[in-house]
N, C-alpha and C. Protein backbone atom coordinates (compact mmCIF):
# COMPACT_ATOMS: atom_id res chain seq x y z
N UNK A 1 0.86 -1.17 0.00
CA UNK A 1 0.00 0.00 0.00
C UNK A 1 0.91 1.24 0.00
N UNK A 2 0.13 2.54 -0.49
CA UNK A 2 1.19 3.48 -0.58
C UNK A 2 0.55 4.95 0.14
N UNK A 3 1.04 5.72 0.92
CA UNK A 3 0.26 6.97 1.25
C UNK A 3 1.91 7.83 1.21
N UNK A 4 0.97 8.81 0.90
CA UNK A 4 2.30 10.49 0.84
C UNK A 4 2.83 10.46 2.11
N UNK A 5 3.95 10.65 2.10
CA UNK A 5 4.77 10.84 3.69
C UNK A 5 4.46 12.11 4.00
N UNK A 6 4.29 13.39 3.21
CA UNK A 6 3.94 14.09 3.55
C UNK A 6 2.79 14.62 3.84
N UNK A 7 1.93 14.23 3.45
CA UNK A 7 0.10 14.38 3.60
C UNK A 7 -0.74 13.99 3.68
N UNK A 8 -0.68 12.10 3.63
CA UNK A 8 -1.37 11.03 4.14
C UNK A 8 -1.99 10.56 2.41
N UNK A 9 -1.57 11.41 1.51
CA UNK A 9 -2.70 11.25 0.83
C UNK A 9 -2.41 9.52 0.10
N UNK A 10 -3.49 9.39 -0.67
CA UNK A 10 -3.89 8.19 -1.52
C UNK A 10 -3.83 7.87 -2.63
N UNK A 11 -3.79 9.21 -3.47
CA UNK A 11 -3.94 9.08 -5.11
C UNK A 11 -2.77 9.55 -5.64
N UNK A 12 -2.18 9.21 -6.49
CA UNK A 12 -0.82 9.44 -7.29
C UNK A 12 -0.62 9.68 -8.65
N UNK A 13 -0.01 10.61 -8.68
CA UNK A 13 0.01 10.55 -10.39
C UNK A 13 1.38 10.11 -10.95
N UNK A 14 1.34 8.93 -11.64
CA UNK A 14 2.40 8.24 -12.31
C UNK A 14 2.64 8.46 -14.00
N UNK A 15 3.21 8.20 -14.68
CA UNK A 15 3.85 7.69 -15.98
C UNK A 15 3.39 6.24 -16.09
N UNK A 16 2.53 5.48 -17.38
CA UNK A 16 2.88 4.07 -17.80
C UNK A 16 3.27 4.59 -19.19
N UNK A 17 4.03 2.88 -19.29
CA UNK A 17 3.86 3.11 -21.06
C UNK A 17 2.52 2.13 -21.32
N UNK A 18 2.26 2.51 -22.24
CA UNK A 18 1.01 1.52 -23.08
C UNK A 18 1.47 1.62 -24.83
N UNK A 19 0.67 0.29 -25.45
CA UNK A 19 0.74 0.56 -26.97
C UNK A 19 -0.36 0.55 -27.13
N UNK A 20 -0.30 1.59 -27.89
CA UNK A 20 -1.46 2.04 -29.09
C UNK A 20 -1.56 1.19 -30.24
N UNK A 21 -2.54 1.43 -31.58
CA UNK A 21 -2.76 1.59 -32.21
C UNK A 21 -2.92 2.68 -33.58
N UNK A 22 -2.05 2.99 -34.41
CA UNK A 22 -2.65 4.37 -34.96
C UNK A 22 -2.71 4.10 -36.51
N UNK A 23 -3.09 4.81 -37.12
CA UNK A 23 -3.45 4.77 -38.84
C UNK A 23 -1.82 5.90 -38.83
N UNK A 24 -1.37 5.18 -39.61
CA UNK A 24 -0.47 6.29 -40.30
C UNK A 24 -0.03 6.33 -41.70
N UNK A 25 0.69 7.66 -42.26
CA UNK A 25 0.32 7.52 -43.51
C UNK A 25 1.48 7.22 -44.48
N UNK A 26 2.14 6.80 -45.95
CA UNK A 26 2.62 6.20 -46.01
C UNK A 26 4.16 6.89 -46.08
N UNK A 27 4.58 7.27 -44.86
CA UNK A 27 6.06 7.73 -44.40
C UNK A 27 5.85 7.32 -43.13
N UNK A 28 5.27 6.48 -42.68
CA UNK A 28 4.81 6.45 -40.50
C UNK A 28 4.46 7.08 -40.01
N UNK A 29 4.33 8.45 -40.05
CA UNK A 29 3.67 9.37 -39.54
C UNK A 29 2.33 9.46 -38.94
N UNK A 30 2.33 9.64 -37.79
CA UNK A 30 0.97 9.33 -37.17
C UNK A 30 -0.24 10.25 -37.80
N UNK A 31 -1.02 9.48 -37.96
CA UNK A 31 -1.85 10.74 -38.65
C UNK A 31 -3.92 10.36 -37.57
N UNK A 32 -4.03 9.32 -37.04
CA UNK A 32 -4.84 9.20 -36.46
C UNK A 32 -4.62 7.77 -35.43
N UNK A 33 -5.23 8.25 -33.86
CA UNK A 33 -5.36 7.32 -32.64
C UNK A 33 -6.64 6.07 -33.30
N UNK A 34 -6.22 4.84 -33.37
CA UNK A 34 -7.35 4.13 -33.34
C UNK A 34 -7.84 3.24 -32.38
N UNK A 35 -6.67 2.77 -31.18
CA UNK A 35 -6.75 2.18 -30.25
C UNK A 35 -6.27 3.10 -28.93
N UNK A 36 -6.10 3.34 -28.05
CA UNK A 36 -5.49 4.41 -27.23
C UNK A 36 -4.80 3.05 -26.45
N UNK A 37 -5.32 2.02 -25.87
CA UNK A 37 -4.25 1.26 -25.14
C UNK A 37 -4.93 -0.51 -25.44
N UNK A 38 -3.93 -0.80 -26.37
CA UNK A 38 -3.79 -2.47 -26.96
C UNK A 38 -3.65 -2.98 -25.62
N UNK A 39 -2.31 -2.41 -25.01
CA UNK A 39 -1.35 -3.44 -24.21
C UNK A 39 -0.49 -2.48 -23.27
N UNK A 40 -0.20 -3.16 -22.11
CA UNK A 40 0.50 -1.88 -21.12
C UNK A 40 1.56 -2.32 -20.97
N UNK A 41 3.14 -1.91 -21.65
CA UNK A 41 4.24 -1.84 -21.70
C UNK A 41 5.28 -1.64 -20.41
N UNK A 42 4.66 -0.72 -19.51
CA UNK A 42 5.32 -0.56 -18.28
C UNK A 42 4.07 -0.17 -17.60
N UNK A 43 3.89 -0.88 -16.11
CA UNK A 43 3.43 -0.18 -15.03
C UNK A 43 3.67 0.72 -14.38
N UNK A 44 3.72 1.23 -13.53
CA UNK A 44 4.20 2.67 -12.55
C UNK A 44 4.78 1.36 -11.54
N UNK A 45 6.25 1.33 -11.06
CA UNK A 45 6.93 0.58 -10.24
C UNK A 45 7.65 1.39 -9.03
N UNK A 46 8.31 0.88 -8.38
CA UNK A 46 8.92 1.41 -6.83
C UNK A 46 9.98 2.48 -7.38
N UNK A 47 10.68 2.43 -8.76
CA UNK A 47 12.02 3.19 -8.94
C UNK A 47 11.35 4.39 -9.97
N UNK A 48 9.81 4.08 -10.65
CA UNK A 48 9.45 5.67 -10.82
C UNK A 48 9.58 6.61 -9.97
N UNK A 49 8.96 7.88 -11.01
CA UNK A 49 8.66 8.93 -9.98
C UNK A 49 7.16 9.16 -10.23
N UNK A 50 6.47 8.68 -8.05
CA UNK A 50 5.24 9.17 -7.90
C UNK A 50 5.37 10.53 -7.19
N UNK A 51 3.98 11.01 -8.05
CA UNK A 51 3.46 12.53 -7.45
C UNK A 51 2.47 12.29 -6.51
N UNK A 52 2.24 12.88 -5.38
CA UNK A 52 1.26 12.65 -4.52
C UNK A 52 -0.29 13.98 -5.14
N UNK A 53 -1.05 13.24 -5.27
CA UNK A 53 -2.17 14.17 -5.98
C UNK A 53 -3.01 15.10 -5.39
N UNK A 54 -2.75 15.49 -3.81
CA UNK A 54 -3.22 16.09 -3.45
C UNK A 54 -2.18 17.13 -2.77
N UNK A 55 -0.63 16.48 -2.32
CA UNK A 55 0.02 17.83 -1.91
C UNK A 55 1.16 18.15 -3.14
N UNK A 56 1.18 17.52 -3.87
CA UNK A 56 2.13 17.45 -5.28
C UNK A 56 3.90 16.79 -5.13
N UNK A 57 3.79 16.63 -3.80
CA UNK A 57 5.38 15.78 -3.65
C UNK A 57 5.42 14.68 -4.35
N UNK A 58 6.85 14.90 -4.38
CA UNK A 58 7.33 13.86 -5.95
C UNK A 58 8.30 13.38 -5.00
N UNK A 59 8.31 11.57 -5.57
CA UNK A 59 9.37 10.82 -4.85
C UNK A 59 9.41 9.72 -5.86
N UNK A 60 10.46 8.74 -5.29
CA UNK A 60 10.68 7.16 -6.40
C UNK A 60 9.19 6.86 -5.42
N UNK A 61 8.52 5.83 -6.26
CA UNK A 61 7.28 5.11 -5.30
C UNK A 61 7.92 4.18 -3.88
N UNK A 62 9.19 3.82 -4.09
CA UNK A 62 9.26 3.07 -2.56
C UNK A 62 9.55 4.16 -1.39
N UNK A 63 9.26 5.02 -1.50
CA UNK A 63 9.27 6.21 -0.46
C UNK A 63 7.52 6.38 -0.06
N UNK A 64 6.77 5.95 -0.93
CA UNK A 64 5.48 5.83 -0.82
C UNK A 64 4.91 4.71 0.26
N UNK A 65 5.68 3.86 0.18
CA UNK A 65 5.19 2.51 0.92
C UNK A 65 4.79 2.48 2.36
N UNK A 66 4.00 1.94 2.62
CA UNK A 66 4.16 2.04 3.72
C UNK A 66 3.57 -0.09 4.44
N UNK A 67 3.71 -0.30 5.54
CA UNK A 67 3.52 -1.88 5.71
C UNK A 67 1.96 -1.42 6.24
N UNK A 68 0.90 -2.26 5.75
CA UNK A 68 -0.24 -2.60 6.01
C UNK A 68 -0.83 -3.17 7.56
């Protein structure tokens, strides 16, 4: 489980990767979204950086942790 060290809070704003889908035209160029997320490439893990969403502190997520 994870809460802000500084503000108790709960919600976080992370980075994933995901793959898309897109139409592009004939040089690759993206030219339209047709899927927004096929497949999720990376999760948000302990060595990102989480934002806490209510006081905005930024840390790696294992600074988030806390034992249940």
């Amino acid at each position: 489980m994870k809460r802000c060290p500084n503000c108790g809070g709960k919600q976080f704003i992370v980075s994933a990767h995901v793959v898309q889908e897109w139409l592009v035209d004939d040089h690759g160029c993206f030219e339209q979204l047709i899927e927004d997320c096929i497949e999720i490439a990376h999760e948000p893990d302990d060595s990102d950086i989480w934002e806490c969403n209510d006081c905005g502190h930024e840390a790696p997520g294992y600074e988030f942790n806390v034992k249940e």
